[in-house]
Every structure is written in C-alpha cells, then in structure tokens.
N, C-alpha and C. Protein backbone atom coordinates (compact mmCIF):
# COMPACT_ATOMS: atom_id res chain seq x y z
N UNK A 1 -120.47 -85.82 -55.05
CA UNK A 1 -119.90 -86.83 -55.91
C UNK A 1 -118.79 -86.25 -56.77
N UNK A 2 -119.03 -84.63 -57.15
CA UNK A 2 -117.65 -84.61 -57.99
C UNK A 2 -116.60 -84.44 -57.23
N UNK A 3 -116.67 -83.89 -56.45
CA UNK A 3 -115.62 -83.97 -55.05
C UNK A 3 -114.57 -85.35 -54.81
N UNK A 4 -115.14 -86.12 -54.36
CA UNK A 4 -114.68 -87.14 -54.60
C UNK A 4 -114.33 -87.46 -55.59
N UNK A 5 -115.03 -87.18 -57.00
CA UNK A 5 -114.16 -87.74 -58.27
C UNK A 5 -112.18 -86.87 -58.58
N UNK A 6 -112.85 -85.60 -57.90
CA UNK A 6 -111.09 -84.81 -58.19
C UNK A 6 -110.56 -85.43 -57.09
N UNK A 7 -110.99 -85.70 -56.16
CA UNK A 7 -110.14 -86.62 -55.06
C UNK A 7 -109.35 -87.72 -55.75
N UNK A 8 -110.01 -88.94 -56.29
CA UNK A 8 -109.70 -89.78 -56.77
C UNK A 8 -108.92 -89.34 -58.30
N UNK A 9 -109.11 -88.21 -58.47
CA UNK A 9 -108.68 -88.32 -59.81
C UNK A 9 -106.79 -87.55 -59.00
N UNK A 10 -106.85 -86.74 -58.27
CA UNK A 10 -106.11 -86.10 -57.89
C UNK A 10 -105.06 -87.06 -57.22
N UNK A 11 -105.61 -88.28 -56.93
CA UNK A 11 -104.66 -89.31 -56.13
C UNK A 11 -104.41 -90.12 -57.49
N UNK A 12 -105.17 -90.42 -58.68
CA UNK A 12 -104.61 -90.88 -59.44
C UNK A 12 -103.23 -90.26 -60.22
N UNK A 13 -103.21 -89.12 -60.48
CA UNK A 13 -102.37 -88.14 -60.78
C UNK A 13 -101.00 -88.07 -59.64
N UNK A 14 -101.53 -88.16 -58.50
CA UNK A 14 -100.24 -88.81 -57.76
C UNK A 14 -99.16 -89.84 -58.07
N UNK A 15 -100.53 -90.86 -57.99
CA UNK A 15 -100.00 -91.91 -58.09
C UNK A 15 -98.68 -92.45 -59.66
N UNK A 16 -99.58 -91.48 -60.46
CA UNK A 16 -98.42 -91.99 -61.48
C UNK A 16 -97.61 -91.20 -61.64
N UNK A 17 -97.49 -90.07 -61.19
CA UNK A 17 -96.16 -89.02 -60.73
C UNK A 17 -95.22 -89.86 -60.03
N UNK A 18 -95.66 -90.71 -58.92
CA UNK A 18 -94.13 -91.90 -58.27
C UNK A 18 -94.37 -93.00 -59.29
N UNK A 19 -95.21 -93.00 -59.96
CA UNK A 19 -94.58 -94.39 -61.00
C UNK A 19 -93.35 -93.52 -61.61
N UNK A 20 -93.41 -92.36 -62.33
CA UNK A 20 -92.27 -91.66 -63.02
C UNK A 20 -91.34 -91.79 -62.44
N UNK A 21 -90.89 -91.67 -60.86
CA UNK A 21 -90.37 -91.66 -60.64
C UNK A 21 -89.10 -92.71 -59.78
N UNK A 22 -90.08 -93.59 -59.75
CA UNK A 22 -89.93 -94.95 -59.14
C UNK A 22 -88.69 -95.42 -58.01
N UNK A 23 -87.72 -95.89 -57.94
CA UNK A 23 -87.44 -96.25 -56.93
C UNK A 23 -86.95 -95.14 -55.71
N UNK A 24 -86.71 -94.13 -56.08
CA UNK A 24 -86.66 -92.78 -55.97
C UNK A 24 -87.28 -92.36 -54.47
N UNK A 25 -88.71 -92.79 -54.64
CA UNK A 25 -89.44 -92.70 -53.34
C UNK A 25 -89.30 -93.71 -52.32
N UNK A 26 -89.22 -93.18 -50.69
CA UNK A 26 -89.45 -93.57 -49.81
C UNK A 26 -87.87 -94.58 -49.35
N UNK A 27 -86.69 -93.73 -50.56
CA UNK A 27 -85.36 -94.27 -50.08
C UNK A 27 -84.79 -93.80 -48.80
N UNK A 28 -84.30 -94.19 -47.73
CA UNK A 28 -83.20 -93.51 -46.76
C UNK A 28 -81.92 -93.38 -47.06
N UNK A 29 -81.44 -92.12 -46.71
CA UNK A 29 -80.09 -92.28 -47.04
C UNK A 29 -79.01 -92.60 -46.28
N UNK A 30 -78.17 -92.69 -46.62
CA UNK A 30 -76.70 -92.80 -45.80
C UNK A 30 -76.16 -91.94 -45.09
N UNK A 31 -75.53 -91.80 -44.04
CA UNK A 31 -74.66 -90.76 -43.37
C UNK A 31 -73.51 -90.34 -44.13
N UNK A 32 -73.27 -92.10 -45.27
CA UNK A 32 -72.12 -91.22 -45.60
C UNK A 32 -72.44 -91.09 -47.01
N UNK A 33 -73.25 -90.58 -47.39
CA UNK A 33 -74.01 -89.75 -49.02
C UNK A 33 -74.06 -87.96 -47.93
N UNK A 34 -74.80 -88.33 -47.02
CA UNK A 34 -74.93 -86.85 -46.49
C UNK A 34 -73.53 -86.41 -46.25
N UNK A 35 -72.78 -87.03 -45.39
CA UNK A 35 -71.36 -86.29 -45.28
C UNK A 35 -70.43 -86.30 -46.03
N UNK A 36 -70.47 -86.56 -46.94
CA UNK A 36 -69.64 -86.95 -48.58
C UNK A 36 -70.37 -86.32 -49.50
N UNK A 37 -71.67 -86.21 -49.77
CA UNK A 37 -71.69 -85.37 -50.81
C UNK A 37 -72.41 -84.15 -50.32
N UNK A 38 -74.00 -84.21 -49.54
CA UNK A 38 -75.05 -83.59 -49.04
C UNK A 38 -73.93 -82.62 -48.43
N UNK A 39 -73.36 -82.62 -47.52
CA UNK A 39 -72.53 -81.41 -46.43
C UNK A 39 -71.32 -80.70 -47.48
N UNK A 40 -71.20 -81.08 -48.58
CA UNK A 40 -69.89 -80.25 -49.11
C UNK A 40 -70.54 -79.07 -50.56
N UNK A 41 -71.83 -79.06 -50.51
CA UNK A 41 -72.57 -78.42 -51.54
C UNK A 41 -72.55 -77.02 -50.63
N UNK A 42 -72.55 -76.02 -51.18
CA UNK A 42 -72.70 -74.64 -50.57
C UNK A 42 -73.43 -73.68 -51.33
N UNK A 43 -73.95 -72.36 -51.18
CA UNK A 43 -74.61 -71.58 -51.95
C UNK A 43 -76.35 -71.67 -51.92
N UNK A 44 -77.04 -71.18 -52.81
CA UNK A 44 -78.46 -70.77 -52.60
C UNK A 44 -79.00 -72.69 -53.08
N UNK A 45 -77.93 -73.03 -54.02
CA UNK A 45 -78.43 -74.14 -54.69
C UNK A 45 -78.48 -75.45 -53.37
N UNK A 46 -77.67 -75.66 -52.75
CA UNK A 46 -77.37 -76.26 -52.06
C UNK A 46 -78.57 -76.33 -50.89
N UNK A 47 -79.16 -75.06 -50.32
CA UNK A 47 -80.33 -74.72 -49.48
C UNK A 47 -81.60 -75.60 -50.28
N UNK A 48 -81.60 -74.86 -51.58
CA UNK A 48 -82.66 -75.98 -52.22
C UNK A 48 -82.63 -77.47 -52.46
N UNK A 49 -81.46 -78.07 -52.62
CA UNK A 49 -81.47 -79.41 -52.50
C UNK A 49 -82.02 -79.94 -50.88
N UNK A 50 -81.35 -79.72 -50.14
CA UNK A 50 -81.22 -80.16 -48.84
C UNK A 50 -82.95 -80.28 -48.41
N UNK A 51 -83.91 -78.77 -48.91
CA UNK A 51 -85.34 -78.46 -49.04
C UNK A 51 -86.31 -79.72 -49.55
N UNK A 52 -85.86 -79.97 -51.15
CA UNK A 52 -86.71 -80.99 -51.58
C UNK A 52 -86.45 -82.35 -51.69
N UNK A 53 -87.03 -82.79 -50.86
CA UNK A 53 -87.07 -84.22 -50.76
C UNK A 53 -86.88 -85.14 -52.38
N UNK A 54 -87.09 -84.59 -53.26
CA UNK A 54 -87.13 -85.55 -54.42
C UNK A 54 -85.89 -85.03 -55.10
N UNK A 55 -84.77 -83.72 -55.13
CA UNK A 55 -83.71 -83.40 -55.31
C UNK A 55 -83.16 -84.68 -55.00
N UNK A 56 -82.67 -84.59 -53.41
CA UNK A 56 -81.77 -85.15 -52.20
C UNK A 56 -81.93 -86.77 -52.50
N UNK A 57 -83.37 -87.32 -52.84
CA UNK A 57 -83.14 -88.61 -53.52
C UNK A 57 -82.64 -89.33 -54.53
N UNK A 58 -83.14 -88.43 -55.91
CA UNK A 58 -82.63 -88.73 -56.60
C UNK A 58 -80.85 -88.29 -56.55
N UNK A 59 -80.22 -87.48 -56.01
CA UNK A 59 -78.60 -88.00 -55.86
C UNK A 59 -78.35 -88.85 -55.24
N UNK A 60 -79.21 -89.17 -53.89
CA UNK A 60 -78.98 -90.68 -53.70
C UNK A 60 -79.18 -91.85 -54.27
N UNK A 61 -80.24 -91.65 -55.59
CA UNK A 61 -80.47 -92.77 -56.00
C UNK A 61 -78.74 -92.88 -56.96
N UNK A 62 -78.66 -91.78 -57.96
CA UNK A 62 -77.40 -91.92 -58.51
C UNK A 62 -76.32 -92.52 -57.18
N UNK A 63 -76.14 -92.32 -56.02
CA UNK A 63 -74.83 -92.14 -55.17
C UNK A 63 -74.77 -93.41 -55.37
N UNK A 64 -75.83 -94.18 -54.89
CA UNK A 64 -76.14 -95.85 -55.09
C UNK A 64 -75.56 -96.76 -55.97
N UNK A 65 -75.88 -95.75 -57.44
CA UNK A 65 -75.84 -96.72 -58.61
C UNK A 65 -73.88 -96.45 -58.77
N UNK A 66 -73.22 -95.23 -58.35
CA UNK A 66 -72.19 -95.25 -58.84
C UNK A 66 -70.91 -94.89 -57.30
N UNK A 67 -71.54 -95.00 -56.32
CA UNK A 67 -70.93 -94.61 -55.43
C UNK A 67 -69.84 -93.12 -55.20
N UNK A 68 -69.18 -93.08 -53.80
CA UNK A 68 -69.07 -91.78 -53.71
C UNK A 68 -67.91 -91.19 -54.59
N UNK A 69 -66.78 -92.11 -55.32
CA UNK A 69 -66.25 -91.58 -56.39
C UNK A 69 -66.36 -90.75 -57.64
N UNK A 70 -68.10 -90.58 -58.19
CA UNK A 70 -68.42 -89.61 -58.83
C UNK A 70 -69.47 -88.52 -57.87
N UNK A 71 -68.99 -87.84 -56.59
CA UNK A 71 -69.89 -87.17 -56.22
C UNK A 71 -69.76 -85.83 -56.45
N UNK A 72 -68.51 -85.74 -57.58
CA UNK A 72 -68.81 -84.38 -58.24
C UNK A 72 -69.85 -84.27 -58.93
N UNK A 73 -70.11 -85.56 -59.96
CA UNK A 73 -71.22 -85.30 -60.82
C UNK A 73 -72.09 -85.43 -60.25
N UNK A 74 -73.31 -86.21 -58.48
CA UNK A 74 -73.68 -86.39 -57.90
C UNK A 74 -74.07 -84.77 -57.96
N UNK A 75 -73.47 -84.41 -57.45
CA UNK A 75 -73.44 -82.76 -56.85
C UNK A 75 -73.85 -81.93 -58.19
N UNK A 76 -73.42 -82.63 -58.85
CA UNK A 76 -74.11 -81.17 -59.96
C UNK A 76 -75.35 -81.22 -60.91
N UNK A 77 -75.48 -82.81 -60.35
CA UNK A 77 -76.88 -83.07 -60.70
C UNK A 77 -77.96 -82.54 -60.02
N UNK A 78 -77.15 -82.11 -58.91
CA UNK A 78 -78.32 -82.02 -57.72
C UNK A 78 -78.40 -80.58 -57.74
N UNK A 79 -77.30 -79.84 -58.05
CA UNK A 79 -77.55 -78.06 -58.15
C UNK A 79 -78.14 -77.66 -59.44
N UNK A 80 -78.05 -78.96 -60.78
CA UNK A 80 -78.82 -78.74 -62.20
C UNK A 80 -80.10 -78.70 -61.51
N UNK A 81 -81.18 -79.66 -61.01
CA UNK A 81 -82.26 -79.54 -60.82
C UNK A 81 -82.68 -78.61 -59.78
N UNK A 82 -81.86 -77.90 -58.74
CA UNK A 82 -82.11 -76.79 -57.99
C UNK A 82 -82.17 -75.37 -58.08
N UNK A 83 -81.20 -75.58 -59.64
CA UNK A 83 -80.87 -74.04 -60.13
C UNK A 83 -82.73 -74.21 -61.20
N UNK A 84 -82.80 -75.41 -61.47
CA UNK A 84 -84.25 -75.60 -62.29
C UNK A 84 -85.43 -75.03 -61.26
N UNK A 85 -85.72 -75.57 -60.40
CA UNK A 85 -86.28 -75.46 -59.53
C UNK A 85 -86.67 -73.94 -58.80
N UNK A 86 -85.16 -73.29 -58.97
CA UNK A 86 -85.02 -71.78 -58.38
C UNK A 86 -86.14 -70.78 -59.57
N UNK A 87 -86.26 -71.16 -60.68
CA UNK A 87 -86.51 -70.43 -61.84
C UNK A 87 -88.31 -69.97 -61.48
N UNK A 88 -89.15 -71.32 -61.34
CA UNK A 88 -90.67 -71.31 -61.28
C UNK A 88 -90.91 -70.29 -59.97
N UNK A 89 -89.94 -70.34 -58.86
CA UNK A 89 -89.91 -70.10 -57.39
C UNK A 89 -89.98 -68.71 -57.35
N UNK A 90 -88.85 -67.78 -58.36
CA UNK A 90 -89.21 -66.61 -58.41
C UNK A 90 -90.45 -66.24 -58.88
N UNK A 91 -91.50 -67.08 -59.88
CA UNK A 91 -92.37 -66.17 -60.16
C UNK A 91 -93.49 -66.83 -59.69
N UNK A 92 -93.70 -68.32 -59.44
CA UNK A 92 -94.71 -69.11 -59.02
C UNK A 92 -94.90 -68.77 -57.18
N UNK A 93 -93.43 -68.82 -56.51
CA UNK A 93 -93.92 -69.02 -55.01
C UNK A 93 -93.46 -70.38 -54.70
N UNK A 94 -93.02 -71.00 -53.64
CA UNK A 94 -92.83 -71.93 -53.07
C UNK A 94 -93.46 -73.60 -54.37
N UNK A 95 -92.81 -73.87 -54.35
CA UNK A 95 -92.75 -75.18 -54.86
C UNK A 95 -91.61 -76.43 -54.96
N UNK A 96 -92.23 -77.20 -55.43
CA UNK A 96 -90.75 -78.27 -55.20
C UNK A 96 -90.93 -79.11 -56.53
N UNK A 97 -90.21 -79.84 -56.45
CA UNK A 97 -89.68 -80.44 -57.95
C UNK A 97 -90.96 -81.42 -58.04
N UNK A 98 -91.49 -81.79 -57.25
CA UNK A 98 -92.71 -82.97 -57.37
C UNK A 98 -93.89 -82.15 -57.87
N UNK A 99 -93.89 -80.69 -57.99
CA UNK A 99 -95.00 -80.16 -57.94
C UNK A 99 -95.11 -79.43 -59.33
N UNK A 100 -93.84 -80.13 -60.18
CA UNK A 100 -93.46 -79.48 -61.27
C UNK A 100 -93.46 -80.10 -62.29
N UNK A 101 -94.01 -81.93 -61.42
CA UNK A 101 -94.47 -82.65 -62.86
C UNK A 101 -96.01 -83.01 -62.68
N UNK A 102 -96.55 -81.82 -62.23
CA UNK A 102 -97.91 -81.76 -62.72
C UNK A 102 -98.25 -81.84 -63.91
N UNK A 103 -99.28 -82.19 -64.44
CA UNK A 103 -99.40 -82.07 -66.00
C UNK A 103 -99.81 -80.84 -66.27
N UNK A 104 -100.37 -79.74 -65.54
CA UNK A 104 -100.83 -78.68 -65.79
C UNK A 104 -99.60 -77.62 -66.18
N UNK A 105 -98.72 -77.79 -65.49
CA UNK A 105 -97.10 -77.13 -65.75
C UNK A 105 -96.18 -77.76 -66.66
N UNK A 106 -96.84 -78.13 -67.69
CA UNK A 106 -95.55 -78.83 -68.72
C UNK A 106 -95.48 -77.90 -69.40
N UNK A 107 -96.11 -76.67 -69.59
CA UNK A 107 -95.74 -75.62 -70.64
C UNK A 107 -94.75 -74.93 -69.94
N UNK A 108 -94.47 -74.87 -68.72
CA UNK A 108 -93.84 -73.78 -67.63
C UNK A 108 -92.82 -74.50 -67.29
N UNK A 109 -92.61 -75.96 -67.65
CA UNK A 109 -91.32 -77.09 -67.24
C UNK A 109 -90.76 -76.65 -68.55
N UNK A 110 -91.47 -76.86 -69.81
CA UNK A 110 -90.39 -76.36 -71.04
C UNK A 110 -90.08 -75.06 -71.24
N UNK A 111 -90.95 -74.25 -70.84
CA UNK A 111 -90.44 -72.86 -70.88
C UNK A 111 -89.19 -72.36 -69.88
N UNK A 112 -88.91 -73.02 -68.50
CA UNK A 112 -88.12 -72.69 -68.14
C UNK A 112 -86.57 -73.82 -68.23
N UNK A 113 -86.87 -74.58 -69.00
CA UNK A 113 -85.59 -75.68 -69.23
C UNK A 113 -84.95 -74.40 -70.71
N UNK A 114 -85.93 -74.41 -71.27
CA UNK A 114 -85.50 -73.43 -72.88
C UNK A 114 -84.69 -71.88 -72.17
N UNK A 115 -84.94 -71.73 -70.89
CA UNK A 115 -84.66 -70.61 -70.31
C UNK A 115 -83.30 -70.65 -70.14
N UNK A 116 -83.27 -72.16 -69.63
CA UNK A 116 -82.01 -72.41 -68.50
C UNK A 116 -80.41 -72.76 -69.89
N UNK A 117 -81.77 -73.19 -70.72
CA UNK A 117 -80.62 -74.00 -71.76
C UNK A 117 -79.65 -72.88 -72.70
C-alpha cells in the first residue's frame, strides 16, 4: 500500500509540474522553427537544447507567440536555460530541465541561478 501511495503521489507531482508548465507540453514543431532558429544555434549549448524536450518547446512556444523575426531572442532564451541546465549536469549527472522542477531541488535551482547570476 505505500508503494502505491509514492506512485500516486509521484504522478501527482507530475502532474502539476505540466500544469506549470502548460501549453508547452505535447506541442509539434515546425520545420520552419527548426530551420530558422533550431539549425542556426551552435556550441555545447545548442547540443543541450536540441537534448531536452522542454528547452526546444518552450522556444517554440515563444516562436509562436512572436514569430521568426525575434529568433535572436528565441535563441538565447534557449542557450539561457541550457547554459542553466549545463550547471546541475556537471555535478548531479544527466538531467533535464523537467527534472529540475522537482520540489526536492529548489535549493539547487536557486543555488545555481545565484551562480549563473
């Protein structure tokens, strides 16, 4: 029985991780978000976007709201949260940005934003 309760509790904890994040999930993108903005990013940052699925959306969700005329800022939104992302990776190990709004890592989300800042 407690098994199942961290189950359920563990899917509840999901679940409101995509409320945070909301339209965000389960978008497709465009060919031309990928070949307009996605293909002209280069460097370590760029490997990590392309990696996490919740990076690569949320610039699509921005590409959406403002199209491909700001995909400079598109782009540097997307290497801000990858260069974020790079920080936990050196000392945590493999992770991705969804795994970073655990509630258990909010001391380790502000410690490394205070890092970055």
């Amino acid at each position: 029985m407690v098994v199942k309760q961290k189950g359920q509790h563990g899917k509840v904890l999901h679940d409101s991780r995509l409320l945070l994040i909301g339209n965000v999930v389960g978008m497709q993108t465009e060919k031309k978000f990928s070949s307009e903005v996605l293909s002209t990013m280069q460097g370590i940052t760029s490997r990590t976007v392309h990696e996490d699925w919740l990076i690569t959306r949320l610039g699509y969700y921005i590409y959406e709201q403002h199209g491909v005329s700001q995909k400079k800022v598109i782009s540097h939104t997307m290497q801000t949260m990858a260069q974020f992302l790079l920080s936990p990776r050196e000392v945590i190990g493999d992770v991705t940005l969804e795994d970073m709004t655990e509630p258990e890592k909010f001391y380790a989300v502000v410690s490394i934003v205070h890092s970055l800042g």
